[in-house]
C-alpha atoms as a PDB file:
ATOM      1  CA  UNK A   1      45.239  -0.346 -12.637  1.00  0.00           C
ATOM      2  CA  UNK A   2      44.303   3.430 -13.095  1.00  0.00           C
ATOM      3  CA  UNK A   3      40.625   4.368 -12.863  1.00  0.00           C
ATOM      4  CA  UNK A   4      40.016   0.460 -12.201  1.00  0.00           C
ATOM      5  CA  UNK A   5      37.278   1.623  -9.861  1.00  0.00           C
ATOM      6  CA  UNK A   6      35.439   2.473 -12.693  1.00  0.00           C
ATOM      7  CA  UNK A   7      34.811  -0.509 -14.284  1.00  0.00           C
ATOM      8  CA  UNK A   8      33.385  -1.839 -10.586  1.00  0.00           C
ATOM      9  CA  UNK A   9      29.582  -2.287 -10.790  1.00  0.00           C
ATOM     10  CA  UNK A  10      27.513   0.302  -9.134  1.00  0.00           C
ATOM     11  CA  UNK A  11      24.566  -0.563  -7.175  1.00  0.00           C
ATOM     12  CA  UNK A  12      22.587   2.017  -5.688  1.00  0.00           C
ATOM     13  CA  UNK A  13      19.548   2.073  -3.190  1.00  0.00           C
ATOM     14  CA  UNK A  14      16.062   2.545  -5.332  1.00  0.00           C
ATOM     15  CA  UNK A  15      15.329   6.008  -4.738  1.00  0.00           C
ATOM     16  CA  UNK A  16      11.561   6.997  -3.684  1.00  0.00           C
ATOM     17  CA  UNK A  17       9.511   9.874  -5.294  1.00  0.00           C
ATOM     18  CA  UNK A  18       8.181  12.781  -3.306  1.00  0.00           C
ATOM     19  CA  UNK A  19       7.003  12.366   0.268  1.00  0.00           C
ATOM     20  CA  UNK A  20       3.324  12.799   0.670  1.00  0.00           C
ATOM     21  CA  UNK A  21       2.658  15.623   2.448  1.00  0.00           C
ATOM     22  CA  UNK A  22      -0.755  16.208   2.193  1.00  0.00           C
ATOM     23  CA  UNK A  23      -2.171  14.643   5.821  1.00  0.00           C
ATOM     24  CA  UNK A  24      -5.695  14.767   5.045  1.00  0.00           C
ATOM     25  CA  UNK A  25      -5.004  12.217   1.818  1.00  0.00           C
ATOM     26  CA  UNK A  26      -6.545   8.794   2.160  1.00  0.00           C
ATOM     27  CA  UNK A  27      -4.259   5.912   0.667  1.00  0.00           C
ATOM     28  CA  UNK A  28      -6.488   2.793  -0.341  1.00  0.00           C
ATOM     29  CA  UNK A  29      -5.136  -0.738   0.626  1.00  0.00           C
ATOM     30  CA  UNK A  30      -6.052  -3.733  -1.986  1.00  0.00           C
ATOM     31  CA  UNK A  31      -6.987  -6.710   0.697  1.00  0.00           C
ATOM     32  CA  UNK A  32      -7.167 -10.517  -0.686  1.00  0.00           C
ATOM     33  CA  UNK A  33     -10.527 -12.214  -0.340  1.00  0.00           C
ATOM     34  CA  UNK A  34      -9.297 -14.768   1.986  1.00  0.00           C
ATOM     35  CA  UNK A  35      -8.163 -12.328   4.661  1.00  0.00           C
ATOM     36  CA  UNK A  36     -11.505 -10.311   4.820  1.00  0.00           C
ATOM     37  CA  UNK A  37     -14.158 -12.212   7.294  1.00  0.00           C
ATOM     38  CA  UNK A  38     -18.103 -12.684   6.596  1.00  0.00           C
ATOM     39  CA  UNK A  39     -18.405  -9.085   8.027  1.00  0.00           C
ATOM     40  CA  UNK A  40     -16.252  -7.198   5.950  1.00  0.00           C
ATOM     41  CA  UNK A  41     -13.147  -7.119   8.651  1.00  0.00           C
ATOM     42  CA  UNK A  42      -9.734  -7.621   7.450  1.00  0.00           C
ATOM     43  CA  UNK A  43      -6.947  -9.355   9.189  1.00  0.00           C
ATOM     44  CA  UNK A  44      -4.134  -6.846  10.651  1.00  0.00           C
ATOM     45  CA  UNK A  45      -1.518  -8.564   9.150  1.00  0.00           C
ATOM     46  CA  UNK A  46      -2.729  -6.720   5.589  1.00  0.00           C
ATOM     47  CA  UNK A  47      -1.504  -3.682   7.134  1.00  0.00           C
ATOM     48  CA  UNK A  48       1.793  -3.842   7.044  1.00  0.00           C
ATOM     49  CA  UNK A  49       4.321  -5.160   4.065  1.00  0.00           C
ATOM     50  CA  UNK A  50       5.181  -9.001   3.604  1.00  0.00           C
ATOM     51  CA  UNK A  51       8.680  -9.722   3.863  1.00  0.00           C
ATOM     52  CA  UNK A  52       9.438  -9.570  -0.253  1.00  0.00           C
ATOM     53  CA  UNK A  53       8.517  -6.211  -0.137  1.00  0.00           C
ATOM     54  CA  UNK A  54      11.299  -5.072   1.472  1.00  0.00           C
ATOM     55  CA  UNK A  55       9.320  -2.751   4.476  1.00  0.00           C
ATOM     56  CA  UNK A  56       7.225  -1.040   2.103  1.00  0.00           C
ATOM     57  CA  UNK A  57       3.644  -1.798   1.550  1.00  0.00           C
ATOM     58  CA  UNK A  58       1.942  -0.596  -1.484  1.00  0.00           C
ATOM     59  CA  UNK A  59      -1.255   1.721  -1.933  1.00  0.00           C
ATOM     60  CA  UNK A  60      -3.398   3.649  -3.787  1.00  0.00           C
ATOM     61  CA  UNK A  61      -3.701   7.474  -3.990  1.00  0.00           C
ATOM     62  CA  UNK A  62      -6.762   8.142  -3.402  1.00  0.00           C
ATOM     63  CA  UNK A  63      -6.291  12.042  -5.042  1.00  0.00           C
ATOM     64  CA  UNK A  64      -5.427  10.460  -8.257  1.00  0.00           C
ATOM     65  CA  UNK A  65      -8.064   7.095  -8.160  1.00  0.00           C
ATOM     66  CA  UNK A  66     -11.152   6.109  -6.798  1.00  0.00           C
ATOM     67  CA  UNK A  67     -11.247   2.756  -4.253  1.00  0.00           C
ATOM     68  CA  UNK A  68     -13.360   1.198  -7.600  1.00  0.00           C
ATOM     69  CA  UNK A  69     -11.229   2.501  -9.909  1.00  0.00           C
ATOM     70  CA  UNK A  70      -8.253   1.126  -7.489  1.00  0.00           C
ATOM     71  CA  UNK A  71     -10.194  -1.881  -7.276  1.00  0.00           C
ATOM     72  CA  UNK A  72     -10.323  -2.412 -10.717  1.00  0.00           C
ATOM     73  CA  UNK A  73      -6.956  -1.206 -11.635  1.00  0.00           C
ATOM     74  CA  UNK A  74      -5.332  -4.150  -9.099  1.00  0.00           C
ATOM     75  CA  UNK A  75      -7.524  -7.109 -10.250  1.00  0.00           C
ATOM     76  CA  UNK A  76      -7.175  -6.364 -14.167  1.00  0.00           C
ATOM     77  CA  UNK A  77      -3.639  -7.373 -13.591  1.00  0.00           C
ATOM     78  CA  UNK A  78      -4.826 -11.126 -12.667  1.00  0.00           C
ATOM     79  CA  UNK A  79      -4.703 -10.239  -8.985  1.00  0.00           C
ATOM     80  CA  UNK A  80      -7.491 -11.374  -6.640  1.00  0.00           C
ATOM     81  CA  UNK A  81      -8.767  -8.164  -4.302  1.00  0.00           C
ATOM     82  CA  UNK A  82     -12.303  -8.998  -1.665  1.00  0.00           C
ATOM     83  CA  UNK A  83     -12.232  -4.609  -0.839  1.00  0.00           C
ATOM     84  CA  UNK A  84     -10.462  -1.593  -0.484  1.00  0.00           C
ATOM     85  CA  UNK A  85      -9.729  -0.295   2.658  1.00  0.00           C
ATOM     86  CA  UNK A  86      -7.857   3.288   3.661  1.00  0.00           C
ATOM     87  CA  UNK A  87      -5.518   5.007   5.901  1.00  0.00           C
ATOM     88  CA  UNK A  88      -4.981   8.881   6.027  1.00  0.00           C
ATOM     89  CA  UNK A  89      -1.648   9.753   5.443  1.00  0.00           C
ATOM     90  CA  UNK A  90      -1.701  11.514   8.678  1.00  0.00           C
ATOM     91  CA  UNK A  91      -2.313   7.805  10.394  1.00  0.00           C
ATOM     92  CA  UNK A  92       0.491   6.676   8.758  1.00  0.00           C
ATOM     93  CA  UNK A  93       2.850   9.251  10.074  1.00  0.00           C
ATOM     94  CA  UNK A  94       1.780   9.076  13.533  1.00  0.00           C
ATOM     95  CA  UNK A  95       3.155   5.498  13.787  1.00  0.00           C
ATOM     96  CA  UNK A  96       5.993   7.615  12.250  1.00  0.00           C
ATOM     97  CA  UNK A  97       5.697   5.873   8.917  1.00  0.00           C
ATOM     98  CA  UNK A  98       6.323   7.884   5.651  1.00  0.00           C
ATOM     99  CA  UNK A  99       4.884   7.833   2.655  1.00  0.00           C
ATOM    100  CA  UNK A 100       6.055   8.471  -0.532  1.00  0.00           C
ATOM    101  CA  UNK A 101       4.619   8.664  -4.603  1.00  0.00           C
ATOM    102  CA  UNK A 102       5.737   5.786  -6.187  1.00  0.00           C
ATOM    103  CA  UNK A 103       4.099   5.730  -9.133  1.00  0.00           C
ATOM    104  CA  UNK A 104       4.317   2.128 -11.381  1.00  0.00           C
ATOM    105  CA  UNK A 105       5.623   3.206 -15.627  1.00  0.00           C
ATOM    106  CA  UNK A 106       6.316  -0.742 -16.402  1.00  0.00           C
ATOM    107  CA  UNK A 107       4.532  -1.187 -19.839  1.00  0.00           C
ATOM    108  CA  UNK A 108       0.628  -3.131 -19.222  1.00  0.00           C
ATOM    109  CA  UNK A 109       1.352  -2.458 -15.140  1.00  0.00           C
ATOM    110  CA  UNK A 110       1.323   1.118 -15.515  1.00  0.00           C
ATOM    111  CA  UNK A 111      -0.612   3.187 -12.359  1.00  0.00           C
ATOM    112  CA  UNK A 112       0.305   6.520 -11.495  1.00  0.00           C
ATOM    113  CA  UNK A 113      -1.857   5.961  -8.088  1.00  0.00           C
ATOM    114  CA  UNK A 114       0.890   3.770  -6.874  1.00  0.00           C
ATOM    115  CA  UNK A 115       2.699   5.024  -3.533  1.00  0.00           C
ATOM    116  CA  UNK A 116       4.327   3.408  -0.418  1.00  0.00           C
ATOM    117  CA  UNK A 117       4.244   3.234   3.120  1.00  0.00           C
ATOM    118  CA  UNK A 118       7.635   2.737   4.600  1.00  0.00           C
ATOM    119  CA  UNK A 119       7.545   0.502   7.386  1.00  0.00           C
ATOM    120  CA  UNK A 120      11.974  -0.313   6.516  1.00  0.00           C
ATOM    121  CA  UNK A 121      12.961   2.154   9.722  1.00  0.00           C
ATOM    122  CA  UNK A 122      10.615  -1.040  12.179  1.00  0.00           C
ATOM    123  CA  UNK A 123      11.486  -4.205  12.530  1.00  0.00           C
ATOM    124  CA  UNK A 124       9.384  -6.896  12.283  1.00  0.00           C
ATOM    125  CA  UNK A 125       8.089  -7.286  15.786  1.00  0.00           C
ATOM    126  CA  UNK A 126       7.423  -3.599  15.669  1.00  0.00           C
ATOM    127  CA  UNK A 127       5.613  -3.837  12.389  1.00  0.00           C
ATOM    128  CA  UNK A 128       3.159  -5.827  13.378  1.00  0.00           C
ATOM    129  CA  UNK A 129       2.190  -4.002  16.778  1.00  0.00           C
ATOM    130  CA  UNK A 130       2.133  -0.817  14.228  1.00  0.00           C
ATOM    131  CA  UNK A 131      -0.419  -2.837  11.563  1.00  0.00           C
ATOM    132  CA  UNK A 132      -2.415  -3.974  14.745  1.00  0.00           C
ATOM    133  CA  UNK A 133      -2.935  -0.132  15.220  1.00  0.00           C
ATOM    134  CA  UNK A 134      -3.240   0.857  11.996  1.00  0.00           C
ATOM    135  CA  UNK A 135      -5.903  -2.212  11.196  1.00  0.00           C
ATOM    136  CA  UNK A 136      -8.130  -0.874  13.857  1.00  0.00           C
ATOM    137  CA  UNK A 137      -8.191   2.044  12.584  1.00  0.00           C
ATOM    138  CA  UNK A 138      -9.237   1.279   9.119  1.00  0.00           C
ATOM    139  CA  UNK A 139     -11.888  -1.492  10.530  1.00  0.00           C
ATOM    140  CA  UNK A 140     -13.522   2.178  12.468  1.00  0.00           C
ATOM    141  CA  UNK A 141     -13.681   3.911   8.841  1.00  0.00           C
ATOM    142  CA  UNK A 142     -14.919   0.814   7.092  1.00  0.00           C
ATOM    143  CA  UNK A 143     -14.696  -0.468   3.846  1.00  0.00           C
ATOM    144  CA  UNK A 144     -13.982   1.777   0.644  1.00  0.00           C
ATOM    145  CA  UNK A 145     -15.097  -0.592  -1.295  1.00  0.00           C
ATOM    146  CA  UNK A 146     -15.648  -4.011  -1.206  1.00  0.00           C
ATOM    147  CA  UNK A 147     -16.238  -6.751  -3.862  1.00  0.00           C
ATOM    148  CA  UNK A 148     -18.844  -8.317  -2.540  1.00  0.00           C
ATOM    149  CA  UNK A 149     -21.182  -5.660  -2.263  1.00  0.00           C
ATOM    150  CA  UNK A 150     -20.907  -4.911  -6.486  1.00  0.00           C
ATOM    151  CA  UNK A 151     -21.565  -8.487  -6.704  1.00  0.00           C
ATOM    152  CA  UNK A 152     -24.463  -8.489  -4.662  1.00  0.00           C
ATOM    153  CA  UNK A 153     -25.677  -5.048  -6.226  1.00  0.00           C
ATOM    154  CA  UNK A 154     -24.886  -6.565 -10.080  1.00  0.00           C
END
């Protein structure tokens, strides 16, 4: 039985890229059609992660994309998108919520925008009184795009 340990399978915690320091950065938030109202106003459950993402809810950089460019990015991939809206990463950490690079290299999925806000530390109860928080917040700022409007501009 010597060195048996070795031939155990190792599993190991998906490490996350660099931490986002930069406050001032806004991170863009893809919101499905059906969840943005006749005004513009997305529901505040689009602010925080669903439960298959494991307490982390993906974004865009906005340093390294454009909302449109975001926009476009997301719903080339089949996926339906009514707007973009953002959070500063400052927001983010005052609900003490990290963020982190977390770039996508997967062959036709590739965007080095991606990143994540880690909501894991909450639990769900808490999660939702932080997207509540955070969904007022981006409401204030207002859209960063939103589909509509091209189509009504086109």
């Amino acid at each position: 039985m010597e060195n048996s340990w070795r031939s155990l399978p190792i599993f190991l915690e998906p490490t996350m890229s660099e931490k986002i320091e930069d406050l001032k950065e806004l991170l863009l938030r893809q919101v499905h059609p059906r969840f943005i109202d006749e005004n513009g106003i997305p529901a505040t459950d689009r602010f925080r992660p669903s439960e298959r993402d494991n307490g982390k809810m993906s974004v865009d950089r906005s340093s390294l994309v454009t909302p449109q460019e975001s926009y476009a990015r997301y719903t080339a991939l089949g996926r339906e998108s009514g707007g973009v809206f953002g959070l500063l990463v400052e927001e983010f950490a005052g609900e003490s919520i990290d963020c982190f690079e977390d770039p996508i290299t997967e062959a036709g999925k590739e965007n080095p925008a991606h990143a994540i806000a880690d909501y894991s530390p909450f639990d769900l109860k808490s999660q939702k009184l932080i997207s509540k928080r955070l969904c007022q917040l981006a409401r204030k700022r207002g859209p960063m795009y939103l589909k509509d409007a091209e189509e009504k501009m086109g």
